[in-house]
Protein backbone atom coordinates (compact mmCIF):
# COMPACT_ATOMS: atom_id res chain seq x y z
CA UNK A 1 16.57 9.99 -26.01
CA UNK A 2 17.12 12.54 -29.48
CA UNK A 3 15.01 15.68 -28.90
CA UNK A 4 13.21 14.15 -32.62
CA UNK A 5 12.67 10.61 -31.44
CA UNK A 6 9.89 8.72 -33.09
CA UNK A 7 9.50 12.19 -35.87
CA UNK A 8 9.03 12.09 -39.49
CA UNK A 9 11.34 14.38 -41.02
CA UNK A 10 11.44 15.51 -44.47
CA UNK A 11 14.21 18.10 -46.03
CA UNK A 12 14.74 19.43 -49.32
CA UNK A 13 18.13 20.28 -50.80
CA UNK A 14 19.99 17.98 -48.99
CA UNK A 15 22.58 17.61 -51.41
CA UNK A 16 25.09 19.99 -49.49
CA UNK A 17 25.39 23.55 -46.93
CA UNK A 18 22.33 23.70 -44.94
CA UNK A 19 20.04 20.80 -45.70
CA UNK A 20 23.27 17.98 -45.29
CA UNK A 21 24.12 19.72 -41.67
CA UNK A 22 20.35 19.61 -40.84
CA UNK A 23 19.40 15.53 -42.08
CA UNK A 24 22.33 14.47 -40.10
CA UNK A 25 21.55 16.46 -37.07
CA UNK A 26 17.94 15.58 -37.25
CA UNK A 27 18.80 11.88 -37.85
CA UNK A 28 21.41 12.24 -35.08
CA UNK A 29 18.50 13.29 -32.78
CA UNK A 30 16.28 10.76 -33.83
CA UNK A 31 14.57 11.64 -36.57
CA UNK A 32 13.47 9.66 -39.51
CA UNK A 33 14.56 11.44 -42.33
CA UNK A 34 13.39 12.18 -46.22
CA UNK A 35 15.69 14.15 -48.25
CA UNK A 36 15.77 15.31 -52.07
CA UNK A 37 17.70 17.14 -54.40
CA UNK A 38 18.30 17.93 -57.96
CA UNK A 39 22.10 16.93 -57.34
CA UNK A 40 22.29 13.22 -57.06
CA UNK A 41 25.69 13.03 -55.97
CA UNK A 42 25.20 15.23 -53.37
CA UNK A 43 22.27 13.94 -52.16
CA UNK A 44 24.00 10.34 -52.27
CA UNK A 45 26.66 11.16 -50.13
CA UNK A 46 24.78 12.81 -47.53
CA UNK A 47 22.40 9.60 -47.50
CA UNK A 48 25.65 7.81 -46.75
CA UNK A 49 26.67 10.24 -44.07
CA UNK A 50 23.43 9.65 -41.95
CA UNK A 51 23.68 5.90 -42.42
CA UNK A 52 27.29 5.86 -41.20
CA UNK A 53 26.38 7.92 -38.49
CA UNK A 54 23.28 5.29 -37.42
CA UNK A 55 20.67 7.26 -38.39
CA UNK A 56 17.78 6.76 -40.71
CA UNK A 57 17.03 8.45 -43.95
CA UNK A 58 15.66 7.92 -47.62
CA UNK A 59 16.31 10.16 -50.37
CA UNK A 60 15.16 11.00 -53.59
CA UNK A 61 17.38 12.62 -56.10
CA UNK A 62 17.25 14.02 -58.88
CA UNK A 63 14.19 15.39 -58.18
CA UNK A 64 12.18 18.91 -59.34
CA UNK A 65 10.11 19.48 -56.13
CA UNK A 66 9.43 22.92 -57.78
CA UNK A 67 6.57 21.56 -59.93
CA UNK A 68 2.85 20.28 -58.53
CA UNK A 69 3.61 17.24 -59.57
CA UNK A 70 7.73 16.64 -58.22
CA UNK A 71 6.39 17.93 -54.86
CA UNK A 72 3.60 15.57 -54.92
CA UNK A 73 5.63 12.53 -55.82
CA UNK A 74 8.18 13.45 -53.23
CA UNK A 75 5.55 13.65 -50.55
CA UNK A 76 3.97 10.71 -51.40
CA UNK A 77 6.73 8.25 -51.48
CA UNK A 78 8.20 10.22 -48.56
CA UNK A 79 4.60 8.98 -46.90
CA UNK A 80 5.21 5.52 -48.39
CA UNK A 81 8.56 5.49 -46.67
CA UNK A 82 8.19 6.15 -43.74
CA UNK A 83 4.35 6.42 -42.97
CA UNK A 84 3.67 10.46 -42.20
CA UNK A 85 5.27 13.74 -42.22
CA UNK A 86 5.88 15.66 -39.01
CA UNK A 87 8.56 18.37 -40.01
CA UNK A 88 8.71 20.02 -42.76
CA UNK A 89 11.92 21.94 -43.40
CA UNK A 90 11.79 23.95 -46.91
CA UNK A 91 15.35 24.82 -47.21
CA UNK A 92 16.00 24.22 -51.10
CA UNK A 93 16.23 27.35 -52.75
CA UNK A 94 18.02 28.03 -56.19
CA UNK A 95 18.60 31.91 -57.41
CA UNK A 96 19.61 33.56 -60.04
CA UNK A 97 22.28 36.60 -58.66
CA UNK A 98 22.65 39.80 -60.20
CA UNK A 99 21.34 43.62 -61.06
CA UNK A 100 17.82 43.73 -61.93
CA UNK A 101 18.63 46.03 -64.58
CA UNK A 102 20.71 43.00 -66.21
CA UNK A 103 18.34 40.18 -65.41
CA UNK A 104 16.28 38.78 -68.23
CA UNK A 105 12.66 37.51 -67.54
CA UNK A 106 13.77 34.16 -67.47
CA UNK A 107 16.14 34.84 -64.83
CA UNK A 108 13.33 36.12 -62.53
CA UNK A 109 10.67 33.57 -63.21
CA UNK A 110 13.36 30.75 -62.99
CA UNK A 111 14.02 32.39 -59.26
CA UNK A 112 10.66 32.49 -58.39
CA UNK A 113 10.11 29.11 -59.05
CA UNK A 114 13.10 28.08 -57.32
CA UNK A 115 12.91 29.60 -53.99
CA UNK A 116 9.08 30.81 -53.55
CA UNK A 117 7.09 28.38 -55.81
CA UNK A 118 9.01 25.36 -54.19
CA UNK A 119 8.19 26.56 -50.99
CA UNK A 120 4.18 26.69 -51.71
CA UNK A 121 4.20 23.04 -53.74
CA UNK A 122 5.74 20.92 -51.11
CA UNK A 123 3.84 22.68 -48.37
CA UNK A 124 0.45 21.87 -49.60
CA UNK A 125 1.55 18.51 -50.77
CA UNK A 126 2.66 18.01 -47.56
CA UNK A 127 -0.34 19.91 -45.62
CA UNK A 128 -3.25 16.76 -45.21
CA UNK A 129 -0.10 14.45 -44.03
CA UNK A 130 0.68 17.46 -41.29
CA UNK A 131 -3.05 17.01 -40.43
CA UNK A 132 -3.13 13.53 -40.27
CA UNK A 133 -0.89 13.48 -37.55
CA UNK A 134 -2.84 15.68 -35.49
CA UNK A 135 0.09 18.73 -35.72
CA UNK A 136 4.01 19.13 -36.57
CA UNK A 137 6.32 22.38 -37.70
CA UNK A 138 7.10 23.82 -40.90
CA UNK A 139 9.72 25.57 -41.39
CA UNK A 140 10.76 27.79 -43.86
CA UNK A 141 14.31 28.65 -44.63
CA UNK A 142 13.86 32.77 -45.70
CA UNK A 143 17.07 35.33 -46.03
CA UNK A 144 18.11 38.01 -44.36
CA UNK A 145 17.87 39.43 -48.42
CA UNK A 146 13.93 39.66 -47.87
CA UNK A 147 14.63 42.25 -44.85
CA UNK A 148 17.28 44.30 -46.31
CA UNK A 149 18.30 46.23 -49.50
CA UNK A 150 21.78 44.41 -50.03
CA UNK A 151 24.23 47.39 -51.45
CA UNK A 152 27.53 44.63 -51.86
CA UNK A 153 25.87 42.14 -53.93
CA UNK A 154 22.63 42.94 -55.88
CA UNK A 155 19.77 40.32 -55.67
CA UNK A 156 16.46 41.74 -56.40
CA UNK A 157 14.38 38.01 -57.61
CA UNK A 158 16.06 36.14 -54.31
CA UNK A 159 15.19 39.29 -52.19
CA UNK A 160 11.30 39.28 -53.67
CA UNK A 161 11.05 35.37 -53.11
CA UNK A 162 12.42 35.40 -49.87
CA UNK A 163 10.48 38.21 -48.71
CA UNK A 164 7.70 36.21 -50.29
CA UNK A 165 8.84 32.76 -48.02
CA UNK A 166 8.11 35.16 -44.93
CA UNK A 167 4.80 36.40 -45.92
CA UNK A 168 3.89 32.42 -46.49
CA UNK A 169 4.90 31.34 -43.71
CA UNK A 170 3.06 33.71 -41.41
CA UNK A 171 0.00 32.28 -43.45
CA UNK A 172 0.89 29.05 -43.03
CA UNK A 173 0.68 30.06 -39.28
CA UNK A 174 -2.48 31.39 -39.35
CA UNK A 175 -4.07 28.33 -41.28
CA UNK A 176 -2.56 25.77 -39.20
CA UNK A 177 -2.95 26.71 -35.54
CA UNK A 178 -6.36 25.13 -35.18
CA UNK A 179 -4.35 21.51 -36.52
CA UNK A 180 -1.19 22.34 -34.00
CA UNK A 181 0.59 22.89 -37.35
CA UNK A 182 3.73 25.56 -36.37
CA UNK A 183 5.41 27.34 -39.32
CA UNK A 184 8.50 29.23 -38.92
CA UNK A 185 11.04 30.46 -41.17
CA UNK A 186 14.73 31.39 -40.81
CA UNK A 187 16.54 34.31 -42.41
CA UNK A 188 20.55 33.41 -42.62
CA UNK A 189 23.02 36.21 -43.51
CA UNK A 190 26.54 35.15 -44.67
CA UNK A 191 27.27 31.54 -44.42
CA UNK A 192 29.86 29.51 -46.05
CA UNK A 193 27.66 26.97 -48.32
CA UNK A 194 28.40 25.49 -51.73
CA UNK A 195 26.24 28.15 -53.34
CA UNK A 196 28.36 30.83 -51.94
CA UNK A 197 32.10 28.92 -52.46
CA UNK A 198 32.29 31.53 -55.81
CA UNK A 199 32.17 34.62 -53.45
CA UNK A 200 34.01 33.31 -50.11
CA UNK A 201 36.96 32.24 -52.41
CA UNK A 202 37.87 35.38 -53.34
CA UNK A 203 39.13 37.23 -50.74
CA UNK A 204 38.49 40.20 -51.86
CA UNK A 205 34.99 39.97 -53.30
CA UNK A 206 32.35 41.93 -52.00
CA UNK A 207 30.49 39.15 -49.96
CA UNK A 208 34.60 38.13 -48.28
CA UNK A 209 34.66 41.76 -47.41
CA UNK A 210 31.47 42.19 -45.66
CA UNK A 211 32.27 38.79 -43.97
CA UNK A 212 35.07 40.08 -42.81
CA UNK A 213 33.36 42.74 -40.67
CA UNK A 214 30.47 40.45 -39.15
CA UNK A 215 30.44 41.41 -35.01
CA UNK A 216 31.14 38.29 -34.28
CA UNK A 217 34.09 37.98 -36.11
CA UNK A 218 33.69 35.04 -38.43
CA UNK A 219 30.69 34.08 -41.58
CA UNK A 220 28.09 31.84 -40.39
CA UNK A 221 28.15 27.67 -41.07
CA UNK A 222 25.33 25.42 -42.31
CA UNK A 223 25.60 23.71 -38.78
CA UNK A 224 24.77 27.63 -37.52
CA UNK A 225 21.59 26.87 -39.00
CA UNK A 226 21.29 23.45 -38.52
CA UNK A 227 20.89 24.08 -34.96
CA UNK A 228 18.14 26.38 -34.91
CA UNK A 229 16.33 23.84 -37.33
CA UNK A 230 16.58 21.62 -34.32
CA UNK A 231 14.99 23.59 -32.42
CA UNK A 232 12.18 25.02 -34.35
CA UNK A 233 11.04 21.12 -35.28
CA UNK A 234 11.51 20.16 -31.82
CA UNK A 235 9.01 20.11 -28.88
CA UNK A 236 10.73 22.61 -27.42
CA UNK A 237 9.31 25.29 -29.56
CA UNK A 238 5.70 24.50 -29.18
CA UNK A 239 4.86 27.89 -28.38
CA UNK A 240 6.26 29.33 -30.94
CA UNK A 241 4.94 30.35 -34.51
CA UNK A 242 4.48 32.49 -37.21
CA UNK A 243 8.33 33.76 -36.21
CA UNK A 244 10.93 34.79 -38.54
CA UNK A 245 14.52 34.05 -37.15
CA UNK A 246 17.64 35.74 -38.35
CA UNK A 247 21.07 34.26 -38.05
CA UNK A 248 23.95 36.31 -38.43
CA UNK A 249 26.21 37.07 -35.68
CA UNK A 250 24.21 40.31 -35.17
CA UNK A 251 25.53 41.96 -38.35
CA UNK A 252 22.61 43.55 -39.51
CA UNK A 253 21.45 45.45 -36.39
CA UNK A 254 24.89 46.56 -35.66
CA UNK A 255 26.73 50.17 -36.90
């Protein structure tokens, strides 16, 4: 018995880091999985993981889930696929880094759409399917960003959206408790994904160098997170909602 058995799982960004370790866990556990991506490739080869692994999963790449209408077509042949939607796991998130000072309007409306927009799209596509099946969890994949003022690598857009995931998905908690509907998010700190290969290559960048002093002496891993996705779509967690979880090794509430 998987702790997902007979669940309808679906997962954006699975094309690599986070969403890849969490649609072969959740497959591994019994889940029926949907991914999508804008990276085909990616997304290809993490359909073939799952289905050399046993598991089950569809995928839909490319994809631009940050629209009305890519979220709604996602959701809908997700629905078609595999007949409902239990979990929803908004992980896919695509920022634009740098000083504010520097960032052109573009770079902060193409952010927003990216990570807070994409978040709101696919819920409510997703939202009378979540109904349907008299409950599930949504969760919500935040940063540690929308908490703290990050002095080694400047990020105001990703730090506003994220903060702005968190804020949805306490309302997403409020609306849903009457329909068993959980939402959740997840704030990671450092973790090795493809998105952060530029900084964690260089040694000696800023983001290596704060790394290097996490308490618990090594950066986080996708599977890090992975795990605690388990969890939070998982029985287990009934109880739970409206939480924001933050996964770091303890760095930011140590001196």
């Amino acid at each position: 018995m998987g702790r997902l058995d007979g669940k309808i799982a679906l997962i954006t960004g699975t094309g690599g880091g986070q969403g890849r370790a969490a649609a072969v866990l959740f497959a591994k556990e019994g889940a029926k999985v949907v991914g999508c991506d804008l990276k085909e490739a990616g997304a290809a080869e993490t359909l073939k993981m799952v289905h050399d692994a046993g598991g089950a999963m569809v995928s839909m790449a490319p994809i631009d889930i940050s629209t009305d209408a890519g979220a709604n077509a996602w959701v809908k042949d997700a629905v078609a696929a595999f007949g409902g939607v239990d979990i929803l796991y908004n992980n896919a998130s695509f920022p634009r880094i740098g000083p504010f000072q520097e960032a052109s309007a573009d770079d902060w409306f193409f952010t927003v759409r990216n990570e807070l927009d994409i978040v709101w799209f696919v819920t409510r596509a997703a939202w009378p399917h979540l109904v349907a099946r008299g409950g599930g969890s949504i969760i919500n994949t935040a940063s540690i960003a929308g908490q703290r003022g990050m002095m080694f690598l400047p990020q105001s857009a990703h730090s506003a959206t994220k903060a702005g995931v968190i804020g949805l998905t306490l309302q997403f908690a409020a609306a849903g408790a009457r329909h068993h509907i959980r939402a959740n998010s997840i704030s990671p700190g450092l973790i090795a994904t493809p998105a952060t290969q530029v900084y964690t290559d260089d040694p000696e960048s800023a983001f290596s160098r704060k790394a290097r002093e996490n308490p618990w002496g090594r950066i986080g891993y996708p599977e890090d997170i992975a795990k605690l996705a388990l969890f939070l779509a998982s029985d287990d967690s009934e109880y739970i909602n409206g939480v924001d979880i933050v996964v770091d090794g303890g760095q930011s509430i140590m001196l």
